[in-house]
Protein backbone atom coordinates (compact mmCIF):
# COMPACT_ATOMS: atom_id res chain seq x y z
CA UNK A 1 10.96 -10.13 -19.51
CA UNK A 2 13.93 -11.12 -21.47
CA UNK A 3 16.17 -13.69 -20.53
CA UNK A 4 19.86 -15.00 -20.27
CA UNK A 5 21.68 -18.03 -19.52
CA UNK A 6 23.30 -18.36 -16.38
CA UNK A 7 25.53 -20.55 -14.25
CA UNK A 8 24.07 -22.13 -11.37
CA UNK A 9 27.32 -21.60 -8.56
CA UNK A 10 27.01 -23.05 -5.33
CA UNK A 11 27.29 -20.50 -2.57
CA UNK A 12 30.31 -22.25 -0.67
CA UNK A 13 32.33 -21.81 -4.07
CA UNK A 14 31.13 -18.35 -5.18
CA UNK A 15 33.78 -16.42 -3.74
CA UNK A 16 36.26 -18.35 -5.33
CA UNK A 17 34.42 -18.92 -9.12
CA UNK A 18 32.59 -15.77 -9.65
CA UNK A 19 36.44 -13.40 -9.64
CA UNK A 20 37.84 -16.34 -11.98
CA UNK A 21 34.48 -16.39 -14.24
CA UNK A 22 35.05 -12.50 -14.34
CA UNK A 23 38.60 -12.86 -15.25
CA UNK A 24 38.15 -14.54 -17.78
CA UNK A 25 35.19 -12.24 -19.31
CA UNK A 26 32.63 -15.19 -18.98
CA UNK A 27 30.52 -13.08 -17.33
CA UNK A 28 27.94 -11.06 -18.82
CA UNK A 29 28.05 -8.02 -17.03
CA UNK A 30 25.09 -6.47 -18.78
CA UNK A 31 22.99 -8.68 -16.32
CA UNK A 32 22.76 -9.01 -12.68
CA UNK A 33 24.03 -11.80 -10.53
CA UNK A 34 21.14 -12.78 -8.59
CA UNK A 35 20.53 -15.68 -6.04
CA UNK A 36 17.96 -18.10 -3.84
CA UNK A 37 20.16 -18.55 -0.47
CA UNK A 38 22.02 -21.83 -2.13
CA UNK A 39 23.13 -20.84 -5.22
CA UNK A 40 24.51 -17.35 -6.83
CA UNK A 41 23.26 -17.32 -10.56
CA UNK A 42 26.12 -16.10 -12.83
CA UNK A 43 24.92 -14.33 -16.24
CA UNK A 44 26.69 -15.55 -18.88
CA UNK A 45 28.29 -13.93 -21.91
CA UNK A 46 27.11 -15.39 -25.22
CA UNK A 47 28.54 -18.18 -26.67
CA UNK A 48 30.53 -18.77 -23.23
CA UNK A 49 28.27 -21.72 -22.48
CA UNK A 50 30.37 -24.78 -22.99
CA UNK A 51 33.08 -23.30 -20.61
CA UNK A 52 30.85 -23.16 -17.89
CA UNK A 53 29.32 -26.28 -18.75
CA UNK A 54 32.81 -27.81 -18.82
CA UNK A 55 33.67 -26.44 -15.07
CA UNK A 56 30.63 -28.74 -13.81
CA UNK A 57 28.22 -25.67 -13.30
CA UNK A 58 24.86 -26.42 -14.68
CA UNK A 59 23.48 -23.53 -16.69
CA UNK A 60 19.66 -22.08 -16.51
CA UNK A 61 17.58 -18.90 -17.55
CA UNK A 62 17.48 -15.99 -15.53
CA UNK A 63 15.56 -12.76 -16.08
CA UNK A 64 18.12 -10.06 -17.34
CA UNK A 65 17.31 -7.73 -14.49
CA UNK A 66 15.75 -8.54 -11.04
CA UNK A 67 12.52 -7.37 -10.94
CA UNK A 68 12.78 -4.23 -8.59
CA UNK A 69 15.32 -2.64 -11.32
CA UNK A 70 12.96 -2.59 -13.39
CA UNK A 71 11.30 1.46 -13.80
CA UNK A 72 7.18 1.27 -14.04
CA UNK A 73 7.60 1.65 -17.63
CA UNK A 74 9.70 -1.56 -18.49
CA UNK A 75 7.92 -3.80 -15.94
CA UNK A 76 4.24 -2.95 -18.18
CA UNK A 77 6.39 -3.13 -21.32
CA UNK A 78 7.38 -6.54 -20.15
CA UNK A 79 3.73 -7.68 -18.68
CA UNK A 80 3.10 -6.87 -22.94
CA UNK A 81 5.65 -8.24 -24.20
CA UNK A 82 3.57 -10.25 -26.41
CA UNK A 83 1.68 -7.56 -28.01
CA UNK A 84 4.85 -6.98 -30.47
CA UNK A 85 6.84 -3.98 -30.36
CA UNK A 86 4.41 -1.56 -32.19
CA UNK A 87 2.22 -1.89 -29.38
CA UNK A 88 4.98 -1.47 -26.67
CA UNK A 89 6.55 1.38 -28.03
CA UNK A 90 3.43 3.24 -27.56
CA UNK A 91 3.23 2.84 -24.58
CA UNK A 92 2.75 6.28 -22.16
CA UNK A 93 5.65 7.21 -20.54
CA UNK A 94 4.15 9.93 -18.29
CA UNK A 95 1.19 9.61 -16.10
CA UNK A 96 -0.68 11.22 -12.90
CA UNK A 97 -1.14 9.16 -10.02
CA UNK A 98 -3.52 10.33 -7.15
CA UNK A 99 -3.87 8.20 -4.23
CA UNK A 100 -5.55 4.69 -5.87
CA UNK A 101 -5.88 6.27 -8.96
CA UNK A 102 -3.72 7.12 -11.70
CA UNK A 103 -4.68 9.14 -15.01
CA UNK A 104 -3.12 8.74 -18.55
CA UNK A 105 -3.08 9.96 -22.45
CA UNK A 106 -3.15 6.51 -24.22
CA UNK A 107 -2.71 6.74 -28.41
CA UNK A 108 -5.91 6.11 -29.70
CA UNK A 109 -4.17 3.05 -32.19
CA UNK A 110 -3.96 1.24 -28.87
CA UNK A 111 -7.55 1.45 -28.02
CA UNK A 112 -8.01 -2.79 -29.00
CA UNK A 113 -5.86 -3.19 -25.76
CA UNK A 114 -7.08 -0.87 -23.26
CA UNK A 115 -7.98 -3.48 -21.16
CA UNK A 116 -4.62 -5.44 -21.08
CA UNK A 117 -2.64 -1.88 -20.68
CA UNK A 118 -4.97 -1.21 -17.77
CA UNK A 119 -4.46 -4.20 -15.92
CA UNK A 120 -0.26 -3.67 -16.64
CA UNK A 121 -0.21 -0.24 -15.60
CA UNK A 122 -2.02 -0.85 -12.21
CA UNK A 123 0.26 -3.96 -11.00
CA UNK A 124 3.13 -1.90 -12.10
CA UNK A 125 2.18 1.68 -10.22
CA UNK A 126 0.02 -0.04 -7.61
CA UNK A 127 -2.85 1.49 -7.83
CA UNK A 128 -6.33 0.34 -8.05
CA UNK A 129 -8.28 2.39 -10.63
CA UNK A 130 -6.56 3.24 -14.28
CA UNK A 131 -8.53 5.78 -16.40
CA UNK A 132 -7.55 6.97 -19.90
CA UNK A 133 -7.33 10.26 -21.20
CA UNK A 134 -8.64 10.00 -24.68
CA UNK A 135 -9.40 13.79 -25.62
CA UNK A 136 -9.02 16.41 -23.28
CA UNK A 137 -11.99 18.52 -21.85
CA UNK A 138 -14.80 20.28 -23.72
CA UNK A 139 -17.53 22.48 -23.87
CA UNK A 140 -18.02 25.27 -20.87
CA UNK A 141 -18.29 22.94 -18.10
CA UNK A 142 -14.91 21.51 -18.63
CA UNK A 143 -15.98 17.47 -18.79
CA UNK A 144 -13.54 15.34 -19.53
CA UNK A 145 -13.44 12.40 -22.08
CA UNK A 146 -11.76 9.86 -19.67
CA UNK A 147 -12.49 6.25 -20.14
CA UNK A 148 -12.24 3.65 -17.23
CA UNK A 149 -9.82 1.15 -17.98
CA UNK A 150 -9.10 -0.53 -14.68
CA UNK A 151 -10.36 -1.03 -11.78
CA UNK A 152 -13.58 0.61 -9.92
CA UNK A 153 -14.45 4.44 -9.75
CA UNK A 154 -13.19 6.03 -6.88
CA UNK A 155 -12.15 9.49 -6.02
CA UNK A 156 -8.63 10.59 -6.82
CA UNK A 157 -6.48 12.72 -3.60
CA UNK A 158 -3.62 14.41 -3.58
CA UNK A 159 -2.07 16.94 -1.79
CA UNK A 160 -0.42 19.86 -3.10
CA UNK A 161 1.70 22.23 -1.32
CA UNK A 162 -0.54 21.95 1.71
CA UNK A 163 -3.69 21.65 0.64
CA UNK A 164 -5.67 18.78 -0.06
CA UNK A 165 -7.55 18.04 -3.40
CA UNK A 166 -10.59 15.57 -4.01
CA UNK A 167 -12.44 14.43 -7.39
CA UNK A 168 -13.40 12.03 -9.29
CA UNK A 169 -11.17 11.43 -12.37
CA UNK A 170 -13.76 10.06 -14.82
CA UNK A 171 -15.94 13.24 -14.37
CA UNK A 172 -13.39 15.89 -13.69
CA UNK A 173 -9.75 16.44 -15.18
CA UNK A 174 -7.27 17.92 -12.57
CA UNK A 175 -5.27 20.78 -13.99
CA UNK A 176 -1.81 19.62 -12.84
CA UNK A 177 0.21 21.66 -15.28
CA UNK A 178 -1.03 25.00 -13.08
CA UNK A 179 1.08 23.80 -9.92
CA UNK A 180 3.20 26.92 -9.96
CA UNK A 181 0.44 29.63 -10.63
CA UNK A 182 -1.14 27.76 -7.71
CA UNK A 183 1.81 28.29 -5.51
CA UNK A 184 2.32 31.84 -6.92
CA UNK A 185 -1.62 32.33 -5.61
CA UNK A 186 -1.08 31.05 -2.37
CA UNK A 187 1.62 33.34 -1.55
CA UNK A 188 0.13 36.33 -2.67
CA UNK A 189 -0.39 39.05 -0.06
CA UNK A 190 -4.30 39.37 -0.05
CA UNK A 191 -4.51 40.49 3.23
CA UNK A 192 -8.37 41.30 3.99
CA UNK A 193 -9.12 41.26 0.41
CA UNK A 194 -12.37 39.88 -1.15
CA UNK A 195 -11.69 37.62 -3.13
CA UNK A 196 -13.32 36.70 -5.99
CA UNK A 197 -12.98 32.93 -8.53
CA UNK A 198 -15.23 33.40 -11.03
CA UNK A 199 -14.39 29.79 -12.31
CA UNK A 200 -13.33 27.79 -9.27
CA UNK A 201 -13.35 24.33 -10.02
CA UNK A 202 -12.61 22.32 -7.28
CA UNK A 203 -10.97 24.76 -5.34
CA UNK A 204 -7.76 24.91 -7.80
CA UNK A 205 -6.62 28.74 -6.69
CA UNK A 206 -9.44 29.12 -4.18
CA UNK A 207 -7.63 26.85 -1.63
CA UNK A 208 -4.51 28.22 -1.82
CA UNK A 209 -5.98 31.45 -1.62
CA UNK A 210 -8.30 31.40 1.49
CA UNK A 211 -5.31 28.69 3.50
CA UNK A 212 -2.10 31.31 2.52
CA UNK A 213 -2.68 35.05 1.74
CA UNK A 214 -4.98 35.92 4.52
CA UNK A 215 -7.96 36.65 2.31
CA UNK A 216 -10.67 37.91 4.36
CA UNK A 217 -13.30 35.74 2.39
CA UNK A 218 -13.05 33.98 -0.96
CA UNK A 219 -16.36 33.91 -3.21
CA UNK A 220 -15.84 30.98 -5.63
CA UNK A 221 -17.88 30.59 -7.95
CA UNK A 222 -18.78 27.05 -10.26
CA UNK A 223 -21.13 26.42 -12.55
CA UNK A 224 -20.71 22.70 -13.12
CA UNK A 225 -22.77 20.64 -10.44
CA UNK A 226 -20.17 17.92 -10.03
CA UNK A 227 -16.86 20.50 -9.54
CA UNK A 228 -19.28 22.39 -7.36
CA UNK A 229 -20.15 19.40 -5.15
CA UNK A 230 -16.38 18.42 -4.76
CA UNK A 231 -15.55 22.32 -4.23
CA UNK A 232 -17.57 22.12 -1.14
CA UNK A 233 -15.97 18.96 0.37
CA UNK A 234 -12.60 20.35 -0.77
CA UNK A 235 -13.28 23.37 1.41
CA UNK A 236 -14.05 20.93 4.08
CA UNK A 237 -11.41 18.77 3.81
CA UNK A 238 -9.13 21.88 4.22
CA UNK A 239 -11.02 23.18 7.02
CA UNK A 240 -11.27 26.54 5.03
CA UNK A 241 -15.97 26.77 5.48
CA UNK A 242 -14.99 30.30 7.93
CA UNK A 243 -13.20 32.17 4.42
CA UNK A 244 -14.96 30.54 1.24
CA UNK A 245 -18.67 31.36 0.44
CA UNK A 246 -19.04 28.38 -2.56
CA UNK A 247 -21.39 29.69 -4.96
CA UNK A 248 -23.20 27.46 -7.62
CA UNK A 249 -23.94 29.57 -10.59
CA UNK A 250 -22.44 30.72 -13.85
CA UNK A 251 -20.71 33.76 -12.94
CA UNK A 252 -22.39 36.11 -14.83
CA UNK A 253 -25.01 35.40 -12.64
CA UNK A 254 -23.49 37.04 -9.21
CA UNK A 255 -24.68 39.74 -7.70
CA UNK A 256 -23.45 43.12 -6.70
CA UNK A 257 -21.08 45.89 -7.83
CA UNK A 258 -17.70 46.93 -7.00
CA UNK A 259 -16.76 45.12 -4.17
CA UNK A 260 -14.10 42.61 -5.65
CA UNK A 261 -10.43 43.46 -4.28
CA UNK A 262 -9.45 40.90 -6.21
CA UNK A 263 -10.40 38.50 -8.81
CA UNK A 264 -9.31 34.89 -9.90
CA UNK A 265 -10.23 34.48 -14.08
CA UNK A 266 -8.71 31.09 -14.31
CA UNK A 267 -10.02 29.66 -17.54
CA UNK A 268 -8.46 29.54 -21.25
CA UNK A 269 -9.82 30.52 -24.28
CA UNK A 270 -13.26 31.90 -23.53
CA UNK A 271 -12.07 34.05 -21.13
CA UNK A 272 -12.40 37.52 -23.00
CA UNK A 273 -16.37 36.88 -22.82
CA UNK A 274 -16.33 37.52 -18.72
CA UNK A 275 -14.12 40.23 -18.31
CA UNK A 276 -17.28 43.17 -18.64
CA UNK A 277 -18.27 41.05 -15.68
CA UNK A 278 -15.02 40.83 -14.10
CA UNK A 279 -14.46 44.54 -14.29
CA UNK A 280 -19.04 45.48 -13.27
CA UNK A 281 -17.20 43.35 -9.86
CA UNK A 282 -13.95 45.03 -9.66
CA UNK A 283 -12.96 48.08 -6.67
CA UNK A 284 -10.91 50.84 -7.49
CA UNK A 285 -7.51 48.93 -7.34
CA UNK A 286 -8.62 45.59 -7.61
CA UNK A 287 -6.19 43.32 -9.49
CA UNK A 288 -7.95 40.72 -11.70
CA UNK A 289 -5.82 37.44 -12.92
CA UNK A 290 -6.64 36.67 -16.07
CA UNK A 291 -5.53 33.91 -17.88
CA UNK A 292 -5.68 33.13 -21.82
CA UNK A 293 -4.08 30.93 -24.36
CA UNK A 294 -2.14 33.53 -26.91
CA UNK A 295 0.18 32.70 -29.73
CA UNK A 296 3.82 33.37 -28.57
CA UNK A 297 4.99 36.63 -28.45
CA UNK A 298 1.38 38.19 -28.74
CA UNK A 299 0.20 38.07 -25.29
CA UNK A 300 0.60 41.56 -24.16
CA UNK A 301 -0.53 42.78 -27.08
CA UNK A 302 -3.47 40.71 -27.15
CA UNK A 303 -4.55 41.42 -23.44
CA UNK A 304 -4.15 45.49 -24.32
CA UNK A 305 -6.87 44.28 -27.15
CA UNK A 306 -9.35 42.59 -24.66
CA UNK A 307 -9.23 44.77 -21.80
CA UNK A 308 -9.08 47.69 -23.86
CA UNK A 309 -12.44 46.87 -25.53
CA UNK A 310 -13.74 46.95 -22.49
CA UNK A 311 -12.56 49.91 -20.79
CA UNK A 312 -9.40 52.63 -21.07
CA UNK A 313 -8.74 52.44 -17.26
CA UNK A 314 -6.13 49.60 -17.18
CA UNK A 315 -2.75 48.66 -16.30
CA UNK A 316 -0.45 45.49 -17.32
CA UNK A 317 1.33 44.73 -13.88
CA UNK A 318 3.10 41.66 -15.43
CA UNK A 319 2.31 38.66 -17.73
CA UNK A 320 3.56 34.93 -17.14
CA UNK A 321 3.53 32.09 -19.13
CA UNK A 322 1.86 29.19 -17.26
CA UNK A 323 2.93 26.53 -19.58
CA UNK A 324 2.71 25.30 -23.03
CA UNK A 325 -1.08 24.77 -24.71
CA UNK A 326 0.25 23.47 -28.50
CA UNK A 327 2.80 24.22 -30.95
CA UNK A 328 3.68 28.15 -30.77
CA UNK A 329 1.24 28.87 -28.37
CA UNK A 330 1.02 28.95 -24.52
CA UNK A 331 -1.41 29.41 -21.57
CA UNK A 332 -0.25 32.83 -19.76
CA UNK A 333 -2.11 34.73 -16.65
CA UNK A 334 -1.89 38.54 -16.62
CA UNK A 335 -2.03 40.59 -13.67
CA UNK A 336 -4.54 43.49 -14.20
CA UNK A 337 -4.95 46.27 -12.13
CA UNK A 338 -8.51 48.33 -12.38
CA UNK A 339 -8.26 52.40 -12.41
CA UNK A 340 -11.16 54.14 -10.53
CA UNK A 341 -12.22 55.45 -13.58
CA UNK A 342 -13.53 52.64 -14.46
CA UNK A 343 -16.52 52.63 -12.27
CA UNK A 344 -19.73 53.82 -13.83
């Protein structure tokens, strides 16, 4: 932490020397005056030294900032100080904590220091496990490639908009940028529908789902053993095992036809490939959610592409953008109602 000289006033006089030292623009006021009970420790302004030392004060080094001014950020760029500034200003200024844990994109350049940033991060956010974020997820199953940088596993929890989330942050990645959709889901009028997540995850939109728009049962479906297993305890946790029938399988795998009121298709980028499922599942009526990354500005068009390739009996209810996936293009859900004519 950088430093700055300071007189050393004794309390008894401080009332008296600190206005005076200020008067006379001794003071640094970029700096804070801080204290120990006997003394008040003046900053001082640069070159201003001999003055003080001339009024009898003696004159030490404080930190420039006491140490709870300090945001998360500046305390860990401080803690690496010694790294040099090309390391510093790398740093990640945006993270997601979760109970112990906390979860963050680190610049690969930086990878030499993992450990060191690790250890910073956690004294400065107070948690006990850091894991990095070094590319995303991939393949079908959605694994990430997290990396352990601090700490012990343990299970991430957090609790959003009433319901409670568990998993484990090296072997899942928690879709935080959906919070809204997830809201949006949750108050939803599904009143006695069935519903149906084809790719439930840990409960992302399930939850919401089954807890707020009086589904009568929610059939959510994941293929990945891991997201499955913490699916179930989710469901658990939320005390929701009366409405959700958790279903381990690749979705293309369920059985029956025409008896979805409503379905969840909350995946990016693959998507298209399940909708001749989606729609073998669909009711007369049933509105299907389907979400897809589209260049801006195409998404409408693009959904009228997939859908229609499917079947003519369609309608666009509305389409949302969700958030941003890269440069000029963006994750959007459309609602999609299913004519009767589609059934065959």
């Amino acid at each position: 932490m950088q430093k700055v000289k300071a007189a050393k006033v004794p309390v008894p006089e401080a009332a008296e020397v600190i206005p005076r030292l200020r008067s006379a623009g001794i003071i640094d006021l970029s700096a804070r005056i801080s204290g120990d009970g006997r003394f008040r420790f003046v900053p001082i302004a640069n070159g201003r030294e001999s003055e003080v030392a001339d009024m009898g004060f003696d004159i030490i080094e404080i930190p420039s900032r006491s140490e709870g001014s300090l945001s998360p950020l500046e305390k860990v760029q401080d803690a690496l100080a010694h790294l040099g500034g090309s390391v510093t200003g790398m740093l990640p200024d945006k993270w997601e904590i979760a109970g112990r844990t906390v979860t963050m994109k680190i610049d690969p350049s930086l990878s030499a220091y993992l450990g060191e940033i690790g250890d910073a991060y956690a004294d400065a956010l107070g948690v006990s496990a850091v894991y990095a974020d070094v590319s995303g997820v991939h393949d079908e199953l959605r694994i990430p490639d997290v990396r352990l940088i601090h700490g012990e596993p343990c299970d991430a929890v957090k609790t959003e908009s009433g319901i409670t989330y568990s998993w484990d942050p090296g072997r899942i990645m928690f879709a935080s940028g959906n919070l809204v959709e997830r809201a949006r889901m949750g108050k939803t009028d599904c009143s006695g529908e069935t519903v149906v997540d084809m790719f439930a995850g840990i409960g992302y939109f399930t939850l919401p789902i089954a807890r707020f728009a009086g589904a009568r049962r929610v059939i959510a479906c994941e293929k990945n053993p891991v997201s499955y297993g913490y699916l179930v305890r989710n469901i658990s946790l939320n005390g929701l095992e009366d409405r959700v029938i958790p279903v381990l399988a690749d979705n293309r795998a369920l059985c029956g036809k025409h008896f979805a009121d409503r379905i969840m298709m909350g995946y990016v980028q693959r998507t298209s490939e399940f909708v001749p499922n989606a729609l073998s599942m669909a009711k007369p009526g049933c509105i299907i959610h389907y979400h897809d990354t589209f260049m801006v500005g195409t998404e409408r068009e693009e959904t009228e592409r997939i859908f229609g390739g499917c079947t003519d009996a369609f309608e666009i209810l509305s389409i949302r953008e969700v958030k941003s996936f890269a440069p000029n293009v963006s994750h959007y859900v459309a609602d999609v109602r299913v004519r009767s004519d589609t059934l065959a």
